[in-house]
C-alpha atoms as a PDB file:
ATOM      1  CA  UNK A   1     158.711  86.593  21.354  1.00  0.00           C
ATOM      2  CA  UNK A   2     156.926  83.583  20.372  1.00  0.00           C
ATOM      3  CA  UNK A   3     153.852  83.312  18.734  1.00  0.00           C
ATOM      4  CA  UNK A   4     151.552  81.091  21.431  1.00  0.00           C
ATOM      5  CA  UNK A   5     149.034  83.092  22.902  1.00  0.00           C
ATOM      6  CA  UNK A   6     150.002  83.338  26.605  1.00  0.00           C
ATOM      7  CA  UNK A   7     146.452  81.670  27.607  1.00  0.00           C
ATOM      8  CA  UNK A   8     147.922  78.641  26.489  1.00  0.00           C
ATOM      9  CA  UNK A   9     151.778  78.915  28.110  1.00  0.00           C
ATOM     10  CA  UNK A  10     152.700  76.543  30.620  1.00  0.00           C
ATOM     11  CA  UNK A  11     154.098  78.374  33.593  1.00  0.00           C
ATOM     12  CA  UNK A  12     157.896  77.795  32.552  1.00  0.00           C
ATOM     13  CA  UNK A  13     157.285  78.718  28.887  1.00  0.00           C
ATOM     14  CA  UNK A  14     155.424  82.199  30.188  1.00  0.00           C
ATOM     15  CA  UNK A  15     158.264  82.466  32.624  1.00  0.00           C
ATOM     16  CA  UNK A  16     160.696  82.332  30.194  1.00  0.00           C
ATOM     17  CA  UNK A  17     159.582  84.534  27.676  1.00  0.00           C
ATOM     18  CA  UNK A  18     158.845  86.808  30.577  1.00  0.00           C
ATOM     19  CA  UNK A  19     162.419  86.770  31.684  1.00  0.00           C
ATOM     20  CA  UNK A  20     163.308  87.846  27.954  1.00  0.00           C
ATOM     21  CA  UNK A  21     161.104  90.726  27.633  1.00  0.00           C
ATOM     22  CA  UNK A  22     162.400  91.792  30.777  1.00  0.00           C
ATOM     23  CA  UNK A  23     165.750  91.546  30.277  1.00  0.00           C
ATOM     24  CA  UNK A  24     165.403  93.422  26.393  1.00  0.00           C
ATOM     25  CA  UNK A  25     163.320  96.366  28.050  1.00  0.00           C
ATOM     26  CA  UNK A  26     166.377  96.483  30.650  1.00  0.00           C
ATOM     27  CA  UNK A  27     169.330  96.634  28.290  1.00  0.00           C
ATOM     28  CA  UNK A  28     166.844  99.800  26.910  1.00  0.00           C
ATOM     29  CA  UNK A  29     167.949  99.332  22.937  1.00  0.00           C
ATOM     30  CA  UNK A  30     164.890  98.549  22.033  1.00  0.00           C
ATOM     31  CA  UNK A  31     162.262 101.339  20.116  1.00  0.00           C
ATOM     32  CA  UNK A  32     159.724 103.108  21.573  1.00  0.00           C
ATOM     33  CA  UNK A  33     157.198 101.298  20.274  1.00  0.00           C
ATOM     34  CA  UNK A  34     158.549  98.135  20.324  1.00  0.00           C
ATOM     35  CA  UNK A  35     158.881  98.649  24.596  1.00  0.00           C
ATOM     36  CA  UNK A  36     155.390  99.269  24.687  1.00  0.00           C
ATOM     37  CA  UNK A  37     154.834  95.940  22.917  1.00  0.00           C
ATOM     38  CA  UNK A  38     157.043  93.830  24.981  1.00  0.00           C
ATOM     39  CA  UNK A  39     155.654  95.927  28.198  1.00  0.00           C
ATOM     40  CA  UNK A  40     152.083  94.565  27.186  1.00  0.00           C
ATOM     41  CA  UNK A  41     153.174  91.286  26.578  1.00  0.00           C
ATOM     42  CA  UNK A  42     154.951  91.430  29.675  1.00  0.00           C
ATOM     43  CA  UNK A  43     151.714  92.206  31.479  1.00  0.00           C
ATOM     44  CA  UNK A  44     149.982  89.444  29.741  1.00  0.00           C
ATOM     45  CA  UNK A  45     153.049  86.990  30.539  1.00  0.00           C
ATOM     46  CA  UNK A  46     153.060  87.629  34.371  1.00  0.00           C
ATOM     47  CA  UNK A  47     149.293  87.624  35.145  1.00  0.00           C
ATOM     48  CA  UNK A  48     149.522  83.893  33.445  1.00  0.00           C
ATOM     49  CA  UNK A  49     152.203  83.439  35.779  1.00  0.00           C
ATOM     50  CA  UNK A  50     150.653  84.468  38.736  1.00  0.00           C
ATOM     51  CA  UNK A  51     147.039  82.432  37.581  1.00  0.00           C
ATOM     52  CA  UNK A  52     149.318  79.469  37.216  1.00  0.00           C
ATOM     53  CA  UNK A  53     150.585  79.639  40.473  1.00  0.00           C
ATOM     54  CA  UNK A  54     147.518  80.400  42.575  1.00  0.00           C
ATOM     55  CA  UNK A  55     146.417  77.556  40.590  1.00  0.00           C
ATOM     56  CA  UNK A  56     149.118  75.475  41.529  1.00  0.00           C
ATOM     57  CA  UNK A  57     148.641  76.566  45.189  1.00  0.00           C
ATOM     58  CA  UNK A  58     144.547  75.486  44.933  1.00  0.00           C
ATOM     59  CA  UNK A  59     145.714  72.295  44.406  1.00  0.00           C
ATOM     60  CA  UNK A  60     148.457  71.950  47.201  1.00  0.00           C
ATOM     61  CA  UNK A  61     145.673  73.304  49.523  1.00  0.00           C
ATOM     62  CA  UNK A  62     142.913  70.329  48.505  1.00  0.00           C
ATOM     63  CA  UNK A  63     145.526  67.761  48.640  1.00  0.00           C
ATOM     64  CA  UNK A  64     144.230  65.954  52.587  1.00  0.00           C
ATOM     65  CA  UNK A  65     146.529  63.539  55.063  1.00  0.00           C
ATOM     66  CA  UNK A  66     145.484  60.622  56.511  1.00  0.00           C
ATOM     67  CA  UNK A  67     146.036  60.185  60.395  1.00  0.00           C
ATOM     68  CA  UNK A  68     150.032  59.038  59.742  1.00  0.00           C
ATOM     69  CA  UNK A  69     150.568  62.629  57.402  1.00  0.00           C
ATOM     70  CA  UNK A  70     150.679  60.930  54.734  1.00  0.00           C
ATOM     71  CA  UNK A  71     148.270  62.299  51.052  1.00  0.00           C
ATOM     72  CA  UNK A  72     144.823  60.482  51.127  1.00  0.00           C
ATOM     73  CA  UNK A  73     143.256  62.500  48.497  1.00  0.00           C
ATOM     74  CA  UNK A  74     142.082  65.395  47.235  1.00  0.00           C
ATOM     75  CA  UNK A  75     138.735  67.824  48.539  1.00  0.00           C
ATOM     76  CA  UNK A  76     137.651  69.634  45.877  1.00  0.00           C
ATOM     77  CA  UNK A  77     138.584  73.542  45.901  1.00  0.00           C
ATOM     78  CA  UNK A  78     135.281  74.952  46.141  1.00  0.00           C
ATOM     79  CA  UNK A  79     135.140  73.474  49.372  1.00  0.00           C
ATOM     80  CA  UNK A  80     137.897  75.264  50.920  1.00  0.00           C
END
């Protein structure tokens, strides 16, 4: 596991690490207590996922076309 606190993962990086807790709680040779560390840092890893993607989709949404489809800017997301 590595040592940055998820709040400051990129998406990949808290992917990543989520993809090798996962896949240590699967192969099940892991102790007790060490599962229900990785399960909490699992927890932790995936809500950052999932904040960085509805993130990510906030700022698809603001992005605004021109008449020819084409990006002219951004509206800010409190105005969606």
């Amino acid at each position: 596991m590595s040592d940055t606190p998820v709040t400051e993962m990129s998406f990949e990086a808290a992917m990543a690490e989520l993809e090798h807790v996962v896949a240590k709680l699967e192969r099940g040779d892991v102790p007790l207590d060490a599962s229900i560390a990785l399960y909490e840092r699992g927890a932790e890893l995936k809500a950052r996922c999932e904040a960085k993607l509805k993130e990510a989709e906030e700022k698809v949404a603001a992005i605004t076309l021109n008449g020819e489809g084409q990006p002219a800017g951004t509206t800010p997301v409190e105005g969606l």
